[in-house]
C-alpha atoms as a PDB file:
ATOM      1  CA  UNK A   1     184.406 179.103 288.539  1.00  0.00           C
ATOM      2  CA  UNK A   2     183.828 177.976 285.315  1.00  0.00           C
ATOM      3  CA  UNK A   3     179.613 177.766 284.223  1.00  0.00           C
ATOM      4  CA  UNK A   4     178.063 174.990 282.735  1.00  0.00           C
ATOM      5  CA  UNK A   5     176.174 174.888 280.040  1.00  0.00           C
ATOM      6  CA  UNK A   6     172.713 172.904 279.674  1.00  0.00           C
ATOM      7  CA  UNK A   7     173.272 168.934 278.762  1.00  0.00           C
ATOM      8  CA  UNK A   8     170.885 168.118 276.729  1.00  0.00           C
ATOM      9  CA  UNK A   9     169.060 164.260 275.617  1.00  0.00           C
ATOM     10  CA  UNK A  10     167.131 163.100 272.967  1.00  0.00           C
ATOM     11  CA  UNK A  11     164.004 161.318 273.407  1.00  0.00           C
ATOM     12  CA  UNK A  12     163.371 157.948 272.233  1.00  0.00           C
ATOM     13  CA  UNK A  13     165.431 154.601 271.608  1.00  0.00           C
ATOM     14  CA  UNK A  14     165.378 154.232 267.473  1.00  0.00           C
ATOM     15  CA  UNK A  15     166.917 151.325 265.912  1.00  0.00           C
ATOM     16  CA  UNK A  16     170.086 150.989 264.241  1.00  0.00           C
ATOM     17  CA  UNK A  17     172.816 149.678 262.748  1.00  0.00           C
ATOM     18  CA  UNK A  18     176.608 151.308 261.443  1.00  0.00           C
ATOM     19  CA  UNK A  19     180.025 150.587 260.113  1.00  0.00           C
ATOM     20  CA  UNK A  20     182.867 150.620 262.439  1.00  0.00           C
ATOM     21  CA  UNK A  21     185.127 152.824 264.477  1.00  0.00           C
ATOM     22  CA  UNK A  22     187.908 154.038 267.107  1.00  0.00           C
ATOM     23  CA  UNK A  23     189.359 154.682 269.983  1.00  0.00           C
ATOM     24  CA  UNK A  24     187.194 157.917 271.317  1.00  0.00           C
ATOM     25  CA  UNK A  25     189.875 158.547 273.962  1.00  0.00           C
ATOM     26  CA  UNK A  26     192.442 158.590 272.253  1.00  0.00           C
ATOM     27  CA  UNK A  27     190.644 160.689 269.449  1.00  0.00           C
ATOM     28  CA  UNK A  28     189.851 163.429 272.047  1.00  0.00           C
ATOM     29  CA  UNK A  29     193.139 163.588 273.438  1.00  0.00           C
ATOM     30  CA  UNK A  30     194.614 164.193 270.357  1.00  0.00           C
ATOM     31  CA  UNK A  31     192.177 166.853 269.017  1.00  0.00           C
ATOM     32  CA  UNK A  32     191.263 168.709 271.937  1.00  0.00           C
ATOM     33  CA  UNK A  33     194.555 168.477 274.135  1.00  0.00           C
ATOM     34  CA  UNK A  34     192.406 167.343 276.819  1.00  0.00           C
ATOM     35  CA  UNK A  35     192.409 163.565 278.790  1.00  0.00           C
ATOM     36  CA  UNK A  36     188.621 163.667 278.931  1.00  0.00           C
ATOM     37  CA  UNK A  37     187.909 159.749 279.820  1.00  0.00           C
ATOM     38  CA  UNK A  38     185.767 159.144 276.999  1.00  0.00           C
ATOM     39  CA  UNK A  39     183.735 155.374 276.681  1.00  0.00           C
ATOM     40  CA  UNK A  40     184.612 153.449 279.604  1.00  0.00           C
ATOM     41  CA  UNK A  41     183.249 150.145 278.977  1.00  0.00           C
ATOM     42  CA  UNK A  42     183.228 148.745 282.262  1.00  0.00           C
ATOM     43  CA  UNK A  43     181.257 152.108 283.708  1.00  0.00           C
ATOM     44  CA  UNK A  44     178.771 152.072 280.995  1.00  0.00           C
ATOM     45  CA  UNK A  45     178.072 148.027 281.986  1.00  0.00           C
ATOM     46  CA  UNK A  46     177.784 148.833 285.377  1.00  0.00           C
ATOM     47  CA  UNK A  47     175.757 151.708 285.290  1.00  0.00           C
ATOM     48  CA  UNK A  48     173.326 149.986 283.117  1.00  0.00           C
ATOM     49  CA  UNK A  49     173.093 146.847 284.928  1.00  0.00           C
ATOM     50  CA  UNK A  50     172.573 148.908 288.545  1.00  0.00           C
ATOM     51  CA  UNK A  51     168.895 150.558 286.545  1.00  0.00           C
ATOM     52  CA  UNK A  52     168.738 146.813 285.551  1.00  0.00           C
ATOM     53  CA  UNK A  53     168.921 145.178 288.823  1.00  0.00           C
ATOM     54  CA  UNK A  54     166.493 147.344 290.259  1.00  0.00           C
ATOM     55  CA  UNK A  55     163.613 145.845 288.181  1.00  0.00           C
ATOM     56  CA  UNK A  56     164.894 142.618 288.655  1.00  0.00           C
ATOM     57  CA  UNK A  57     166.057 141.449 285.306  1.00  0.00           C
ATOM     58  CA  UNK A  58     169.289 140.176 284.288  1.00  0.00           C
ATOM     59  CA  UNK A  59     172.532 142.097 282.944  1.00  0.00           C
ATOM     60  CA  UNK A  60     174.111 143.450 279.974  1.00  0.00           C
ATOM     61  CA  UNK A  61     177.495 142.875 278.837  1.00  0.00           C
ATOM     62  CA  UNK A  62     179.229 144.849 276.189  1.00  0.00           C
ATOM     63  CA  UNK A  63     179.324 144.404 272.597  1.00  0.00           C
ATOM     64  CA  UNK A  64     182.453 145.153 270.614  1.00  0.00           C
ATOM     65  CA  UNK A  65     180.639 145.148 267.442  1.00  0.00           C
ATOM     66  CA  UNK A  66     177.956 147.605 269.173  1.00  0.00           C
ATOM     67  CA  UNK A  67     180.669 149.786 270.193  1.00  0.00           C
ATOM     68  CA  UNK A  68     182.090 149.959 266.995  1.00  0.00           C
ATOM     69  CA  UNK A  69     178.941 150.914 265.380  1.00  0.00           C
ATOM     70  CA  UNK A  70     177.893 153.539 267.841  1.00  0.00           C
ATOM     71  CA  UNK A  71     181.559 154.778 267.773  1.00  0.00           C
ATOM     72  CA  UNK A  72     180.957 155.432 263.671  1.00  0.00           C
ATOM     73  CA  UNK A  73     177.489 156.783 264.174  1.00  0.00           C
ATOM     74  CA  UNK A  74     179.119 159.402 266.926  1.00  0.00           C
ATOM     75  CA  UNK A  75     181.929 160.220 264.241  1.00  0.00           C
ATOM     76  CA  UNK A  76     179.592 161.070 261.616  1.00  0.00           C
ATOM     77  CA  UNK A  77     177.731 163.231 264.099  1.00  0.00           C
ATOM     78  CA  UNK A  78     181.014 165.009 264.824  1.00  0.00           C
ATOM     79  CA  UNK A  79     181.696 165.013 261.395  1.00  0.00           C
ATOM     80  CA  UNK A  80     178.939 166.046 259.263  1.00  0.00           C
ATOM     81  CA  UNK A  81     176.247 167.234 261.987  1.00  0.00           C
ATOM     82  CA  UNK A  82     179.053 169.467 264.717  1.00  0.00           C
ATOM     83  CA  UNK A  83     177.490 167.022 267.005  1.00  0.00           C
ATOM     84  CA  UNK A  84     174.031 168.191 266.730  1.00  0.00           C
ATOM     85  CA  UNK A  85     172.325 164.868 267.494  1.00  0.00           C
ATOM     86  CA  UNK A  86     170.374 162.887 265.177  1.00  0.00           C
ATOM     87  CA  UNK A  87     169.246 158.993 265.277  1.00  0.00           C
ATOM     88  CA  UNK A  88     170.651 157.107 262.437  1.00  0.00           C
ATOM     89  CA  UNK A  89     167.638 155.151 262.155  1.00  0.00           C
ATOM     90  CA  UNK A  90     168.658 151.492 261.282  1.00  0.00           C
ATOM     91  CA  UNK A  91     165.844 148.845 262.214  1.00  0.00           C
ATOM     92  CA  UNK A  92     168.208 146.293 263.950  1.00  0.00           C
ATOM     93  CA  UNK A  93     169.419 147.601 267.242  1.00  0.00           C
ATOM     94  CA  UNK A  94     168.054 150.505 270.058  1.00  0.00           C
ATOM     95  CA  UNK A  95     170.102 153.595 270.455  1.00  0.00           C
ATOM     96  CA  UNK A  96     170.189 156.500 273.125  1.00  0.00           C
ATOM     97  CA  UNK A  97     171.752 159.768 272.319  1.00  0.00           C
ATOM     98  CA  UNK A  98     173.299 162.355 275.001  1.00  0.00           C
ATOM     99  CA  UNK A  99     175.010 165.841 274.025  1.00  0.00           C
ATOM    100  CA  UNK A 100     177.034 167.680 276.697  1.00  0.00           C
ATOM    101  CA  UNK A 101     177.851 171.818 275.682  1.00  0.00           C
ATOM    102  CA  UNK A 102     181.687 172.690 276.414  1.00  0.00           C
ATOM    103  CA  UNK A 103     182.387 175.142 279.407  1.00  0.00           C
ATOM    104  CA  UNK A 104     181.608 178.529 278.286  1.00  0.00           C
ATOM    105  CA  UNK A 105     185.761 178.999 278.339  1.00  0.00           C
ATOM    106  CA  UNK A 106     185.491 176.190 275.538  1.00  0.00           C
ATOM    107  CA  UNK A 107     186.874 173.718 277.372  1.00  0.00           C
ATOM    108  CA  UNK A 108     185.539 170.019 276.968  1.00  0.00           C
ATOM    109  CA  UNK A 109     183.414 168.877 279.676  1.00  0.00           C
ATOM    110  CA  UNK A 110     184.976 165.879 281.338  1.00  0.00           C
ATOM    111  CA  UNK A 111     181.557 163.316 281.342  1.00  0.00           C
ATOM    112  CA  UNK A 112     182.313 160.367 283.037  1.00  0.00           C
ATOM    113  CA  UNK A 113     180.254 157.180 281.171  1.00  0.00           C
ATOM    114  CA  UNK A 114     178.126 156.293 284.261  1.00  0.00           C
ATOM    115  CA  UNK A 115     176.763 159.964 284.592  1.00  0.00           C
ATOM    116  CA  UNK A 116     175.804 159.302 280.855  1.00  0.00           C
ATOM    117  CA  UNK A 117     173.943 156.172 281.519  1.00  0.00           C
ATOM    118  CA  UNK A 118     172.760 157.242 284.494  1.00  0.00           C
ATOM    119  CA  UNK A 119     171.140 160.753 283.079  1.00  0.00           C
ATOM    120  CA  UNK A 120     168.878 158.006 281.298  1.00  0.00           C
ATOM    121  CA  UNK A 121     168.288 156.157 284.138  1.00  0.00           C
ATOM    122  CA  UNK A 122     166.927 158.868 286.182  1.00  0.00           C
ATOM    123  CA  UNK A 123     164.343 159.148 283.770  1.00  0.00           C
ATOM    124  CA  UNK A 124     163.135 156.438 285.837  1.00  0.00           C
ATOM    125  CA  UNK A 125     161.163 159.295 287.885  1.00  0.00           C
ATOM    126  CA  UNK A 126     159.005 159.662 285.148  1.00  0.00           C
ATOM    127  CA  UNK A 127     157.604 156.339 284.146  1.00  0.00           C
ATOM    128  CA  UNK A 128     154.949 154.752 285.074  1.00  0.00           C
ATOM    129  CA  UNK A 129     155.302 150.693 284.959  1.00  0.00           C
ATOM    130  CA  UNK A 130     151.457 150.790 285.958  1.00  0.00           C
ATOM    131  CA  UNK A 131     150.258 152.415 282.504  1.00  0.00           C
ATOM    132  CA  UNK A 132     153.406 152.089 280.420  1.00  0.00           C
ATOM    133  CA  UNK A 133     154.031 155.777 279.831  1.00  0.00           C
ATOM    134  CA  UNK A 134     155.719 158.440 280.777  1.00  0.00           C
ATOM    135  CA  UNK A 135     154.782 161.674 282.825  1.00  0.00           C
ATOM    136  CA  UNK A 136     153.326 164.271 280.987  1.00  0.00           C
ATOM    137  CA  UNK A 137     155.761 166.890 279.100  1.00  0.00           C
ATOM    138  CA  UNK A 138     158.592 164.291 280.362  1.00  0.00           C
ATOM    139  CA  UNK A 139     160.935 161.776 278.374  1.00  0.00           C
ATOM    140  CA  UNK A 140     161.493 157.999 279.512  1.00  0.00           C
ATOM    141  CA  UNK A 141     162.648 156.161 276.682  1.00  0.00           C
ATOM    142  CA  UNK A 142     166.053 156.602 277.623  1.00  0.00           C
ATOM    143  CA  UNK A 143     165.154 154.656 280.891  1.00  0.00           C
ATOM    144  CA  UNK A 144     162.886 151.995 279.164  1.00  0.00           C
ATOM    145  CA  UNK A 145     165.812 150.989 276.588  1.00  0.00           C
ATOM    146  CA  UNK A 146     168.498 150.490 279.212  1.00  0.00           C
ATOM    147  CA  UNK A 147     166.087 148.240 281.092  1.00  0.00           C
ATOM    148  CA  UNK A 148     164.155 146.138 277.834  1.00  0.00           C
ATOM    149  CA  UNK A 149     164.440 142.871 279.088  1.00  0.00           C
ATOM    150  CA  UNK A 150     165.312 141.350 276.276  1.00  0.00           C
ATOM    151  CA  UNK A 151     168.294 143.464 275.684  1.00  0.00           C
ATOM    152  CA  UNK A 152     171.445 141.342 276.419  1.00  0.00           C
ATOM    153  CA  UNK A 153     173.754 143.739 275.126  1.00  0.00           C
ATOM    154  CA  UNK A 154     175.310 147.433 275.170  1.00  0.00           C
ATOM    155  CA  UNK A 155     178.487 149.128 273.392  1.00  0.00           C
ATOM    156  CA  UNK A 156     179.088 152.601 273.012  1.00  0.00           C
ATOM    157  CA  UNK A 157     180.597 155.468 270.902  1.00  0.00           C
ATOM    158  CA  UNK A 158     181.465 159.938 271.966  1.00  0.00           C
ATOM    159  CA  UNK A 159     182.694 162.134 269.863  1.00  0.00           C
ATOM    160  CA  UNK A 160     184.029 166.085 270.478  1.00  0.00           C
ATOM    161  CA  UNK A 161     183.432 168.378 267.912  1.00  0.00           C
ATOM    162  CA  UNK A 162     186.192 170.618 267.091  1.00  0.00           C
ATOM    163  CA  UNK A 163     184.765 173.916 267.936  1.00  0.00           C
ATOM    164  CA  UNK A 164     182.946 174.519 269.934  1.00  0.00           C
ATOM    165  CA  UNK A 165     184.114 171.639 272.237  1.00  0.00           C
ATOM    166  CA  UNK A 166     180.053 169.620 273.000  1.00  0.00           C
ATOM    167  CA  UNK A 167     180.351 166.187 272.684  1.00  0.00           C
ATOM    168  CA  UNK A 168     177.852 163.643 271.874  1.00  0.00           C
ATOM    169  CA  UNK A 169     177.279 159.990 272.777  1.00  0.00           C
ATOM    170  CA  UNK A 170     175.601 157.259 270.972  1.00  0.00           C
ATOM    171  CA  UNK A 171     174.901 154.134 272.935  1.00  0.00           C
ATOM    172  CA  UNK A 172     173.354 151.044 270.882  1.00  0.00           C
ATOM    173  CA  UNK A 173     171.312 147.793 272.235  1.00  0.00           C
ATOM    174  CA  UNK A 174     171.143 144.569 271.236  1.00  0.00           C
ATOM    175  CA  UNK A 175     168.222 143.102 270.696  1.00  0.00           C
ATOM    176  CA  UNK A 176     166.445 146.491 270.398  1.00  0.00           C
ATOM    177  CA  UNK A 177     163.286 147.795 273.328  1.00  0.00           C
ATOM    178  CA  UNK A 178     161.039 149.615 273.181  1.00  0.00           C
ATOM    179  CA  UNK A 179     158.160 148.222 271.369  1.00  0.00           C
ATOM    180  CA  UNK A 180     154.857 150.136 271.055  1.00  0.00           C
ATOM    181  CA  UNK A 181     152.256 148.535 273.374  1.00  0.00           C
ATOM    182  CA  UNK A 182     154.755 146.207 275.049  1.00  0.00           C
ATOM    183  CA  UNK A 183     156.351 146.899 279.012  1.00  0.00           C
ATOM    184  CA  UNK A 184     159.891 146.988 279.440  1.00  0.00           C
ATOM    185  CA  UNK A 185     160.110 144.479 281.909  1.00  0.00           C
END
C-alpha cells in the first residue's frame, strides 16, 4: 500500500488576474506518463454550486477566460516555484490555491476536481456566519470565496511539477469575495 503524503491549502482568497493557458490533462499525461484527470470543469461547477446551495444563493458557471488565467498562474507555479504555492496577487478576481505531495513511490496523486473544491468547502466547519470569522488556529477563506454571493463565476488551472510529482491548483472567481468586514452571504 502506497502512503500518502500530507495535502496541504493555503489560506485566504487574494485577487488576481493572468495571461492564458492549456490543456492541464493533456500536459500531465504527457510529462508524467500518468492519466491523472486533471480540471474537470463540470466537477469543479458542481462541487461549488452543492457549498453554494446550502446557503441558499445562486450558482456559478465556468469561465473560460478564468480558466485560462488560473491555468497560466498554475504553470508558472510549476515552472518557476516546483509548485510551491504562492498567490499571484492581481486586484481583479479571488483565487484559492491547493497543493497535493506525490505518493512517496513518486507517483502523481490522482485528485479528482470535486475533492479539490470540496477540501475548501469543508472548511465550512470552521466558520462562524454569526461573527464572520473563523475558528481559532483554523482557515475558512477557502469556504467563504466559493460561497461570496456575488461571485457568478469559477474556472480553473493544475499543474505537476516534474520531480517530485505534487501538483498544485489555482482556482479564480469572478467578481472577487471576501471583503474585510462584509459576510459572504
Amino acid at each position: 500500500m502506497q502512503k500518502q503524503h500530507q495535502w496541504w491549502l493555503v489560506a485566504a482568497s487574494l485577487s488576481l488576474l493572468a495571461g492564458c493557458g492549456g490543456s492541464a490533462s493533456d500536459a500531465i499525461a504527457a510529462t508524467t506518463g500518468s492519466s491523472v484527470a486533471g480540471v474537470q470543469p463540470n466537477e469543479i461547477v458542481a462541487a461549488h454550486n452543492t457549498w453554494r446551495t446550502q446557503v441558499g444563493i445562486g450558482p456559478l458557471t465556468y469561465s473560460a477566460t478564468l480558466a485560462a488565467s488560473a491555468q497560466a498562474w498554475a504553470n508558472q507555479l510549476k515552472t518557476a516555484n516546483n509548485c510551491t504555492m504562492q498567490h499571484s496577487g492581481t486586484s481583479s478576481v479571488g483565487e484559492n490555491l491547493y497543493w497535493a505531495s506525490a505518493w512517496s513511490n513518486g507517483v502523481v496523486q490522482n485528485v479528482q476536481s470535486a475533492d479539490v473544491v470540496n477540501t475548501w468547502g469543508a472548511e465550512k466547519a470552521d466558520y462562524s456566519y454569526a461573527t464572520n470569522t473563523c475558528a481559532a488556529g483554523k482557515v475558512c477563506g477557502h469556504y467563504t470565496q466559493i460561497v461570496w454571493k456575488n461571485t457568478t463565476s469559477v474556472g480553473c488551472g493544475m499543474a505537476v511539477c516534474d520531480s517530485p510529482k505534487n501538483q498544485v491548483w489555482v482556482c479564480q472567481y469572478s467578481p472577487a469575495g471576501n471583503y474585510v468586514g462584509q459576510k459572504p452571504y
